[in-house]
Protein backbone atom coordinates (compact mmCIF):
# COMPACT_ATOMS: atom_id res chain seq x y z
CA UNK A 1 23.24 -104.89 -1.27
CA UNK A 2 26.98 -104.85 -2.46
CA UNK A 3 29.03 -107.70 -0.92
CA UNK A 4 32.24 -106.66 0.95
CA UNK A 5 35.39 -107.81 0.44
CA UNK A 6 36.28 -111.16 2.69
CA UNK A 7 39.70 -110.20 4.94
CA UNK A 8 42.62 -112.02 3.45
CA UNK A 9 41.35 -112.42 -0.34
CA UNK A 10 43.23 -111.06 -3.02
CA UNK A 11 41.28 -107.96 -4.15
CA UNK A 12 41.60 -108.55 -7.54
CA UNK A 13 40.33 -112.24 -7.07
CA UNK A 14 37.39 -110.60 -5.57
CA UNK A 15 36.23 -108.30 -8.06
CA UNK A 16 37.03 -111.20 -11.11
CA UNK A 17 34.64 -113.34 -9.31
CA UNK A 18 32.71 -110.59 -8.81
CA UNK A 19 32.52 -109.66 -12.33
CA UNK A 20 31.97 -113.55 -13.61
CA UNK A 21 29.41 -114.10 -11.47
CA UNK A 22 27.37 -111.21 -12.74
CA UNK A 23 28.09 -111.91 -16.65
CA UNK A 24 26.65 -115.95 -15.56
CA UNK A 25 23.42 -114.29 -13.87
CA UNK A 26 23.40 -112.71 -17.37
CA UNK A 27 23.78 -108.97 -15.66
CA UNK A 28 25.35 -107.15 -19.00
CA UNK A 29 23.42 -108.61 -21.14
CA UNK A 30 21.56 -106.17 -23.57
CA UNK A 31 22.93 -103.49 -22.38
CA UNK A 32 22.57 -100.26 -24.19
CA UNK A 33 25.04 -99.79 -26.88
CA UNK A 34 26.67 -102.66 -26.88
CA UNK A 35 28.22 -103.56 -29.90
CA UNK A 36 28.71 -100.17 -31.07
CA UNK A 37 32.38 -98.38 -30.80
CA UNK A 38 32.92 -96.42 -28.09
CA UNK A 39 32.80 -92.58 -29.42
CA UNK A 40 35.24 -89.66 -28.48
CA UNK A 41 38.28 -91.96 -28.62
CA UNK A 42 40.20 -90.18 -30.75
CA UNK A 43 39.46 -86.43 -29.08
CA UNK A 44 41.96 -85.31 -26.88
CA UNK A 45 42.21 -86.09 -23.43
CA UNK A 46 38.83 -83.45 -21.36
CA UNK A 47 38.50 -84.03 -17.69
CA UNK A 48 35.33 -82.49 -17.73
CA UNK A 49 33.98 -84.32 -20.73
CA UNK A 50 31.14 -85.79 -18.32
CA UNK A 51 30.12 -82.14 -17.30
CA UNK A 52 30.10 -81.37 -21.09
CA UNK A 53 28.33 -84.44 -22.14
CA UNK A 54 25.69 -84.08 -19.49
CA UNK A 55 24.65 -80.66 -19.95
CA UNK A 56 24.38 -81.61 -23.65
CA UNK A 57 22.17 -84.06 -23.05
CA UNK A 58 20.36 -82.09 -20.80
CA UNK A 59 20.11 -79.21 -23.45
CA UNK A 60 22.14 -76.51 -20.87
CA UNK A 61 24.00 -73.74 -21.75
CA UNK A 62 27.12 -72.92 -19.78
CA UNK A 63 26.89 -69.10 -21.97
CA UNK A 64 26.47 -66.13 -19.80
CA UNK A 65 22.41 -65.53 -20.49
CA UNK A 66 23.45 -62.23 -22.86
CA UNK A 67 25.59 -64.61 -24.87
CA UNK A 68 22.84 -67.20 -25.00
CA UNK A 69 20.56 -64.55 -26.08
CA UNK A 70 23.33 -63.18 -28.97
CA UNK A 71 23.29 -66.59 -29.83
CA UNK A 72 19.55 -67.44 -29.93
CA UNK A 73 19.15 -64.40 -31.99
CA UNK A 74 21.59 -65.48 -34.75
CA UNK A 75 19.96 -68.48 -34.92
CA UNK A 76 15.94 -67.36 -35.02
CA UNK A 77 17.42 -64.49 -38.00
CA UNK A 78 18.88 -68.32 -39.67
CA UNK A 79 15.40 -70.06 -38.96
CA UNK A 80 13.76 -66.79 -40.26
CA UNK A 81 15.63 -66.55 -43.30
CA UNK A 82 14.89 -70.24 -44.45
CA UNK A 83 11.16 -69.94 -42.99
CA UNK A 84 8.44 -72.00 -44.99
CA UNK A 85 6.68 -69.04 -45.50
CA UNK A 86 6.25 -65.20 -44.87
CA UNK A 87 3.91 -66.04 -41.48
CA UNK A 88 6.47 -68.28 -40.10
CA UNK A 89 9.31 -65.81 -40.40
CA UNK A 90 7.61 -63.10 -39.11
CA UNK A 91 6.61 -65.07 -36.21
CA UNK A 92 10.23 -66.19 -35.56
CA UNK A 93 11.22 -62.43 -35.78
CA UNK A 94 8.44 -61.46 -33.48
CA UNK A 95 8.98 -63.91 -30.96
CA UNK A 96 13.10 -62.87 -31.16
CA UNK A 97 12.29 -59.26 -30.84
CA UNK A 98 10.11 -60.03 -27.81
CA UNK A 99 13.00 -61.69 -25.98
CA UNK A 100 15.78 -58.78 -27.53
CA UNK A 101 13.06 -56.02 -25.95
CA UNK A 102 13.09 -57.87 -22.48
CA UNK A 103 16.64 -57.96 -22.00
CA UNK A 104 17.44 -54.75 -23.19
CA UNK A 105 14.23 -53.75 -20.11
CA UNK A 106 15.91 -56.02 -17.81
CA UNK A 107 19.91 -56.12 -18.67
CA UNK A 108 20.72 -59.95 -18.47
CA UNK A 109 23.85 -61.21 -16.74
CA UNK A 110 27.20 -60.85 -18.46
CA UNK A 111 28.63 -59.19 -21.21
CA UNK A 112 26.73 -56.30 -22.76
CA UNK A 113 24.01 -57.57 -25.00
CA UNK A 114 24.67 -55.18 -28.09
CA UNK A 115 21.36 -56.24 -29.29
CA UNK A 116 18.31 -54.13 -31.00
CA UNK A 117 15.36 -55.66 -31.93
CA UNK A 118 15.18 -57.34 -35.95
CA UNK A 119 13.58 -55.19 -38.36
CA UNK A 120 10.80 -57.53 -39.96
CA UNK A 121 10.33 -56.20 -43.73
CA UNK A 122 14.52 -56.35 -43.96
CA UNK A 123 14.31 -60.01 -42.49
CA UNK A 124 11.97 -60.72 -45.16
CA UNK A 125 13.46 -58.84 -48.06
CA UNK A 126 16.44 -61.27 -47.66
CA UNK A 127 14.68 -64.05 -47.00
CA UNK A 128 12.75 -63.32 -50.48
CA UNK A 129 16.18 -62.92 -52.30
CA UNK A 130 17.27 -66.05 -50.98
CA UNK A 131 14.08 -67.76 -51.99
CA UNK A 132 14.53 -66.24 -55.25
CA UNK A 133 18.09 -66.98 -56.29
């Protein structure tokens, strides 16, 4: 349990002993990071950079769903264009289309999608040229 400041000492006095007597009981030792530099010091001043950070590191999306989709879509037509193979791509493309079809069933949330489902043989006619050149 946390101990309470006495009446009648200092409070700074209190939290210095406070903080000494943890670092003797060996308290921040091994901590994570330590001895690495402290990142985002140079970015300008966020007050919500813990709300940002967190739903990084949670892997959430503050985008509207229809803008998460637009965005998801670019990036499976990317992934399908530097696909391994022909399989892979058109399984990326199917698997895109499948979500593009659903929302365009059931409108998501947000701005409209302006979204149509890929057309497979183009996906892979550029993915060929890019393969190619």
């Amino acid at each position: 349990m946390t101990e309470r400041k006495p009446p009648g000492v200092d409070f700074e006095s209190w939290v210095d002993r406070q903080i000494r007597e943890a670092a003797e009981r060996g308290a921040f030792a091994d901590l994570p990071g330590a001895g690495r530099p402290l990142t985002g010091l140079d970015a300008p001043y966020d007050e919500n950079w813990w709300i940002k950070r967190k739903m990084h590191r949670e892997g959430v999306s503050a985008l509207p769903p229809a803008l998460a989709l637009r965005k998801a879509a670019e990036d499976a037509h990317e992934a399908a264009l530097g696909a391994r193979s022909e399989d892979e791509a058109r399984r990326i493309v199917a698997e895109i289309n499948e979500r593009i079809r659903e929302a365009l069933r059931r409108p998501p949330a947000g701005p409209p999608l302006h979204l149509k489902p890929y057309d497979p043989e183009s996906v892979l006619r550029a993915r060929r040229e890019r393969h190619s050149g």
